[in-house]
C-alpha atoms as a PDB file:
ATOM      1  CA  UNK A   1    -168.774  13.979 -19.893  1.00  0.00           C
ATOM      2  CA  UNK A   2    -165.289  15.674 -20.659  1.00  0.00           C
ATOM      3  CA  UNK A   3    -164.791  18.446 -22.331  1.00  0.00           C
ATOM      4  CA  UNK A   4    -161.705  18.932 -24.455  1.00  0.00           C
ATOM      5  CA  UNK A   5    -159.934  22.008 -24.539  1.00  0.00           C
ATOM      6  CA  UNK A   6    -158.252  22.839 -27.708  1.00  0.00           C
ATOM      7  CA  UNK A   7    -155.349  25.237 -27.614  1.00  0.00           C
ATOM      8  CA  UNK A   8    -154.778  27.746 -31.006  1.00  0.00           C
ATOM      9  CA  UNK A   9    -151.592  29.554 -31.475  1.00  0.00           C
ATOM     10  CA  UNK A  10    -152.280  33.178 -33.051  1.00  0.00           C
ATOM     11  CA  UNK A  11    -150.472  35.068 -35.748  1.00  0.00           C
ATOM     12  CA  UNK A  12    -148.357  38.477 -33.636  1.00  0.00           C
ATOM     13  CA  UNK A  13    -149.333  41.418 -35.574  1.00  0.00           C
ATOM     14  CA  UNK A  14    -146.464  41.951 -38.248  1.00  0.00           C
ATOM     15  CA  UNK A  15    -142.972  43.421 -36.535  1.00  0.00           C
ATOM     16  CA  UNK A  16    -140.916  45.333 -38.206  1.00  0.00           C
ATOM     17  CA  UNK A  17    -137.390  46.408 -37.166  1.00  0.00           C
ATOM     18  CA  UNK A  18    -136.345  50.170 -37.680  1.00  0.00           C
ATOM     19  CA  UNK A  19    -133.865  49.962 -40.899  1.00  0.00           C
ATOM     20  CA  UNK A  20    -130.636  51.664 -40.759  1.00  0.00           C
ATOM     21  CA  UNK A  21    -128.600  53.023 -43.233  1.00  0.00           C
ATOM     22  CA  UNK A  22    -124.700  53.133 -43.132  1.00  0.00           C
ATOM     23  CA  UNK A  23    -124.064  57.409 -43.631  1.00  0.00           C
ATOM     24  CA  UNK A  24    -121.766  58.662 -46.093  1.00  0.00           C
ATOM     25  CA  UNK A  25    -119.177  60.393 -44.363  1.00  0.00           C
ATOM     26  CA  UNK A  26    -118.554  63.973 -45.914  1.00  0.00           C
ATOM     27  CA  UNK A  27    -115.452  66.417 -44.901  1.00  0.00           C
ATOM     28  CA  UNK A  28    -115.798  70.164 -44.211  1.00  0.00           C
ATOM     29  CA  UNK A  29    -118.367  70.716 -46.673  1.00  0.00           C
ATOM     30  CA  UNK A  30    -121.151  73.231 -45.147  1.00  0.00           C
ATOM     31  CA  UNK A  31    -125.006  72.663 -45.900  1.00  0.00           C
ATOM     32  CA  UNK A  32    -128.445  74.246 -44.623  1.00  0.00           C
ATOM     33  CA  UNK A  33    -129.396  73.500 -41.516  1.00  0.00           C
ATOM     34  CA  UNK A  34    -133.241  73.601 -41.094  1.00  0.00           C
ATOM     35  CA  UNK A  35    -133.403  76.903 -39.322  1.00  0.00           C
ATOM     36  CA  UNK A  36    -131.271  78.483 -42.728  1.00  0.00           C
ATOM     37  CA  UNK A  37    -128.279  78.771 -40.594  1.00  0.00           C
ATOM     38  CA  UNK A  38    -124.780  76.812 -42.182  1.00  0.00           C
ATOM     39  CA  UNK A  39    -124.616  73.586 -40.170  1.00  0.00           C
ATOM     40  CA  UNK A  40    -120.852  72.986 -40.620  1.00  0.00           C
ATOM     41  CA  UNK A  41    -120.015  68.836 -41.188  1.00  0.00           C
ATOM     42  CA  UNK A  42    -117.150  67.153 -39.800  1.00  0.00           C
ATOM     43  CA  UNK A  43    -115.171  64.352 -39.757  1.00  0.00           C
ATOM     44  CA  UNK A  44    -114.435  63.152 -35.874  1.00  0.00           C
ATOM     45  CA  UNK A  45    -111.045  61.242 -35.715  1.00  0.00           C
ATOM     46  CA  UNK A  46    -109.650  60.274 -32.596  1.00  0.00           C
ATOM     47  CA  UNK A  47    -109.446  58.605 -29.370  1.00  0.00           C
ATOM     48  CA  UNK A  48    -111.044  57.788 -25.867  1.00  0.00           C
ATOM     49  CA  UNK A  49    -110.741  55.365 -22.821  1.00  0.00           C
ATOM     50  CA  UNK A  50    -112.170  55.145 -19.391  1.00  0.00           C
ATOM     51  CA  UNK A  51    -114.471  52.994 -17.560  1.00  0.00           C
ATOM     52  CA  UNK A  52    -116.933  50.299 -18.633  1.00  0.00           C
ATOM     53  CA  UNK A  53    -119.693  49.119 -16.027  1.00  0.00           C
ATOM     54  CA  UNK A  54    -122.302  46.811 -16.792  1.00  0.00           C
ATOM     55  CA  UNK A  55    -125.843  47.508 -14.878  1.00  0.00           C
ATOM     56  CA  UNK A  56    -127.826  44.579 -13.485  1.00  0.00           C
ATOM     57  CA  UNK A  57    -131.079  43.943 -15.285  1.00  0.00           C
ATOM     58  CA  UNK A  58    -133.465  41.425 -16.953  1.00  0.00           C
ATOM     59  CA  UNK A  59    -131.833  39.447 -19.095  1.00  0.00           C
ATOM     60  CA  UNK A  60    -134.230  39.174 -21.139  1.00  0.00           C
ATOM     61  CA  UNK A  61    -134.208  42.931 -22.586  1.00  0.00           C
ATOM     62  CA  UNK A  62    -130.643  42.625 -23.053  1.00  0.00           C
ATOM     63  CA  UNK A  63    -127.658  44.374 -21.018  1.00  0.00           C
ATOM     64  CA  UNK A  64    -127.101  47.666 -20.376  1.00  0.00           C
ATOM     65  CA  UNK A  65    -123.539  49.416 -20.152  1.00  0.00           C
ATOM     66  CA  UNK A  66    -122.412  53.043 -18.948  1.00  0.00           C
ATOM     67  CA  UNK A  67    -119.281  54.429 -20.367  1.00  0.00           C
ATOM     68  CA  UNK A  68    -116.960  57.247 -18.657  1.00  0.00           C
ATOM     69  CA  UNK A  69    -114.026  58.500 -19.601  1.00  0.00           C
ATOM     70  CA  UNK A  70    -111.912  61.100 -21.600  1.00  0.00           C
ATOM     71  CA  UNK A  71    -110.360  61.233 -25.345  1.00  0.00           C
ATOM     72  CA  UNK A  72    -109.217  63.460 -28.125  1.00  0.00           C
ATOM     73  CA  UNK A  73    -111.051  64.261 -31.108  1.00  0.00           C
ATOM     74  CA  UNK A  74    -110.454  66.503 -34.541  1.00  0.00           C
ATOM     75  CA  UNK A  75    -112.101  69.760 -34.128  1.00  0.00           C
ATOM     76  CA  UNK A  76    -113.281  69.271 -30.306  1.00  0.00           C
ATOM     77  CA  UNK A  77    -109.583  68.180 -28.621  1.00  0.00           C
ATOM     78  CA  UNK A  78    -109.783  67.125 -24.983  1.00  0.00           C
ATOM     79  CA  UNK A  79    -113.493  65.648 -23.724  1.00  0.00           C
ATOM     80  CA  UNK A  80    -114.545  64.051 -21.381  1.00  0.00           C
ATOM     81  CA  UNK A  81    -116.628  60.665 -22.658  1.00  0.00           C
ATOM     82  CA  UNK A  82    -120.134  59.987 -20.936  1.00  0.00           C
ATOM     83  CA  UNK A  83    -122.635  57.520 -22.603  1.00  0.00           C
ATOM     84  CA  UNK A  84    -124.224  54.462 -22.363  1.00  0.00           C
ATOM     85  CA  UNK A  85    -125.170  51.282 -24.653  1.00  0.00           C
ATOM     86  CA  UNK A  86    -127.466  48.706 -24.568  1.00  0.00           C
ATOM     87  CA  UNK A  87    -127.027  45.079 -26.349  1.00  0.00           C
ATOM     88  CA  UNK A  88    -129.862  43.363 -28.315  1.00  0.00           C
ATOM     89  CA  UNK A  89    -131.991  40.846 -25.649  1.00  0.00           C
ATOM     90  CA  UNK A  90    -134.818  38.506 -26.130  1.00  0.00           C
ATOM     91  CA  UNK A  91    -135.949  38.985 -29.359  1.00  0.00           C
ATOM     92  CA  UNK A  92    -134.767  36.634 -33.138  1.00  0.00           C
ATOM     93  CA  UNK A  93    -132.587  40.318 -34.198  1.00  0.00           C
ATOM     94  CA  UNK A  94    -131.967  43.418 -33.410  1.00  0.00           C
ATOM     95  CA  UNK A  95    -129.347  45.966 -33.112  1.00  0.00           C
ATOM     96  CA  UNK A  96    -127.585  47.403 -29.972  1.00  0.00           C
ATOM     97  CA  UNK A  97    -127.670  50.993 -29.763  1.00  0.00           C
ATOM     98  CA  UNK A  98    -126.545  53.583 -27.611  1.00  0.00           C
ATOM     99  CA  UNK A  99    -125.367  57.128 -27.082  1.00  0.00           C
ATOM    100  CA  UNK A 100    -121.926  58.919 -26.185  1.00  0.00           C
ATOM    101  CA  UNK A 101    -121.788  62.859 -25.249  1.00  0.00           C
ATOM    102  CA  UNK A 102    -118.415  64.096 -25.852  1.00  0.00           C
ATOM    103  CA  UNK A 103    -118.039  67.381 -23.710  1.00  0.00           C
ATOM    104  CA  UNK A 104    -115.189  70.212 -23.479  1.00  0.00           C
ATOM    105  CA  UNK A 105    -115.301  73.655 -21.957  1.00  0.00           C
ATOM    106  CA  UNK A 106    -116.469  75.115 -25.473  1.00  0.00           C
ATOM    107  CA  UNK A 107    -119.962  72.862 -25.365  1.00  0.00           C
ATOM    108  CA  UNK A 108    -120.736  69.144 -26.581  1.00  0.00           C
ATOM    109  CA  UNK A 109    -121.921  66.823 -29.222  1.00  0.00           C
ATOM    110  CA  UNK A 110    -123.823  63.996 -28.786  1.00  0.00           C
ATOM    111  CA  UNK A 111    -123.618  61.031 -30.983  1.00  0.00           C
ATOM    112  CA  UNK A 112    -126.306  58.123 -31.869  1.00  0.00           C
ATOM    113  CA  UNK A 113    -125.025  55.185 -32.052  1.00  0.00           C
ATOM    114  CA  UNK A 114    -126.103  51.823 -34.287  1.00  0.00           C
ATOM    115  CA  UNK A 115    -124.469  48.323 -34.617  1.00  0.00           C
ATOM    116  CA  UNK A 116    -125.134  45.945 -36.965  1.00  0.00           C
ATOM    117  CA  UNK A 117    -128.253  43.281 -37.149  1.00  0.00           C
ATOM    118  CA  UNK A 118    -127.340  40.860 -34.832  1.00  0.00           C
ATOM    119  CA  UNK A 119    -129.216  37.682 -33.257  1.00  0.00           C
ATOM    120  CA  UNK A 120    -131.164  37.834 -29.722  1.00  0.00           C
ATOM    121  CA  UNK A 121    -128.687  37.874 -26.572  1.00  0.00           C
ATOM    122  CA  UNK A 122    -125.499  38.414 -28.680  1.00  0.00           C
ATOM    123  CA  UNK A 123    -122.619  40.646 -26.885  1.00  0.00           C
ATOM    124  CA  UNK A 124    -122.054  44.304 -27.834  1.00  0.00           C
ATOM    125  CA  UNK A 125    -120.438  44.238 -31.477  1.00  0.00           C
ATOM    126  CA  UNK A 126    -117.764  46.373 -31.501  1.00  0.00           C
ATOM    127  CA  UNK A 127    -118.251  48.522 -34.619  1.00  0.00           C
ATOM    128  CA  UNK A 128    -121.225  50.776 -34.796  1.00  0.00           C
ATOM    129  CA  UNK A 129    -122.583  53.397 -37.025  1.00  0.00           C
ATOM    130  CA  UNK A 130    -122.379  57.301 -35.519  1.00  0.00           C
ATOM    131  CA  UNK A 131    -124.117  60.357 -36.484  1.00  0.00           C
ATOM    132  CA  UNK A 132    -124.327  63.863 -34.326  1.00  0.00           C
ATOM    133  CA  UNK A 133    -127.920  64.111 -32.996  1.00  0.00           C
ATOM    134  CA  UNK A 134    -127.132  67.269 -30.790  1.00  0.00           C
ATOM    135  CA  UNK A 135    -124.839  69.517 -30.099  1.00  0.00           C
ATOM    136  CA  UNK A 136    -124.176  72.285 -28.289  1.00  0.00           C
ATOM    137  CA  UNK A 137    -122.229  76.316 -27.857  1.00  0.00           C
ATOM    138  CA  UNK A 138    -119.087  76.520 -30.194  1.00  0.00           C
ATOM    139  CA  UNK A 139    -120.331  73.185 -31.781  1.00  0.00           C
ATOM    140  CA  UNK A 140    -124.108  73.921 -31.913  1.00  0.00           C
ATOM    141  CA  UNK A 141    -123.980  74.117 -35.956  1.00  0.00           C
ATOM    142  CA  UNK A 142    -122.119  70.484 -36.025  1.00  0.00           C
ATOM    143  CA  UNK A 143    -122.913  67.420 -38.335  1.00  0.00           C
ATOM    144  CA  UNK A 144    -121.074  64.521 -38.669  1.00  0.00           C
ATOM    145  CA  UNK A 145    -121.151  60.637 -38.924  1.00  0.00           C
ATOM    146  CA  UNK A 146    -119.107  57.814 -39.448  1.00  0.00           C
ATOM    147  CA  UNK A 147    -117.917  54.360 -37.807  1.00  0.00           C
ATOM    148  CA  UNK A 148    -117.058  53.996 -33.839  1.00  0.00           C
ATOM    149  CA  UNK A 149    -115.076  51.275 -33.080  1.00  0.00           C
ATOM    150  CA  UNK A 150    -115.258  50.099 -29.604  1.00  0.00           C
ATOM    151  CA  UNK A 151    -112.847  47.850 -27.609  1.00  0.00           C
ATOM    152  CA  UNK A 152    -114.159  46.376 -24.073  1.00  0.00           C
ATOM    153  CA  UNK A 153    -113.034  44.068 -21.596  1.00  0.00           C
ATOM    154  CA  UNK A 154    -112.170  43.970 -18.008  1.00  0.00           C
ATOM    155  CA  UNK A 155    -113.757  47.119 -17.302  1.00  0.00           C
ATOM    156  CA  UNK A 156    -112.020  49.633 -19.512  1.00  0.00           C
ATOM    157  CA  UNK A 157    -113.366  50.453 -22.659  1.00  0.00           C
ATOM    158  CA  UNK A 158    -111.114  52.121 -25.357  1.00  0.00           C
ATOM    159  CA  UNK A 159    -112.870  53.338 -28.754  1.00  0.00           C
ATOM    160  CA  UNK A 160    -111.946  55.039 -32.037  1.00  0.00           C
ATOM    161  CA  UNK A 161    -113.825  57.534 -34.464  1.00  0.00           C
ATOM    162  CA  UNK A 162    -113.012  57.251 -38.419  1.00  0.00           C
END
């Protein structure tokens, strides 16, 4: 006598994608910082360029990208740019999301970055959302946030902060 096999598909437990926010961008206004010490906001404006390299990896978790370069910025002037990004892989939506550290002699700030919801294996967008998540020295009581726009092909990158 056979037996017959049946084969179920099960329910995934519930996913649920982090939800961002676009920031309001505010200019030279100071507020509290946690530690009660005046955490000074600013807007970044400026430039960068340099080098774009795309690393080998799965495919399936979506491409990752290093950045290096150099740029001018409001309130920072020359840096040089290191960061990296990642684009969304194998998965309905996501977001791509990275991270850029801007760094001078006087210290650094690095910034989170955010794109938009996008579908599985789509290509880096080229506007994301920034915010300062650390910084450091002369710029240790930074905030800021606003929109990075990024420009890549051929291995250069060139990006703008508004």
């Amino acid at each position: 006598m056979k037996r017959l096999l049946r084969l179920q598909v099960e329910e995934l437990s519930a996913r649920i994608m982090p939800n961002a926010t676009l920031p309001v961008t505010v200019h030279s206004v100071p507020r509290i910082a946690a530690a009660g010490h005046l955490a000074a906001v600013h807007q970044l404006l400026g430039k960068g360029h340099g080098a774009f390299m795309r690393e080998i990896a799965n495919p399936d978790t979506g491409s990752a990208f290093q950045l290096s370069g150099v740029g001018y910025f409001t309130g920072l002037r020359n840096v040089t740019i290191e960061g990296a990004l990642h684009s969304v892989g194998f998965i309905a939506q996501g977001r791509a999301a990275g991270a850029l550290t801007l760094t001078n002699a006087r210290g650094s700030v690095t910034l989170a970055l955010t794109g938009p919801l996008q579908a599985g294996f789509a290509p880096l967008p080229c506007v994301y959302q920034y915010h300062v998540v650390t910084a450091t020295a002369a710029y240790s009581n930074w905030k800021a946030d606003g929109t990075l726009t990024l420009h890549a092909a051929s291995g250069a990158f060139h990006i703008s902060l508004a």
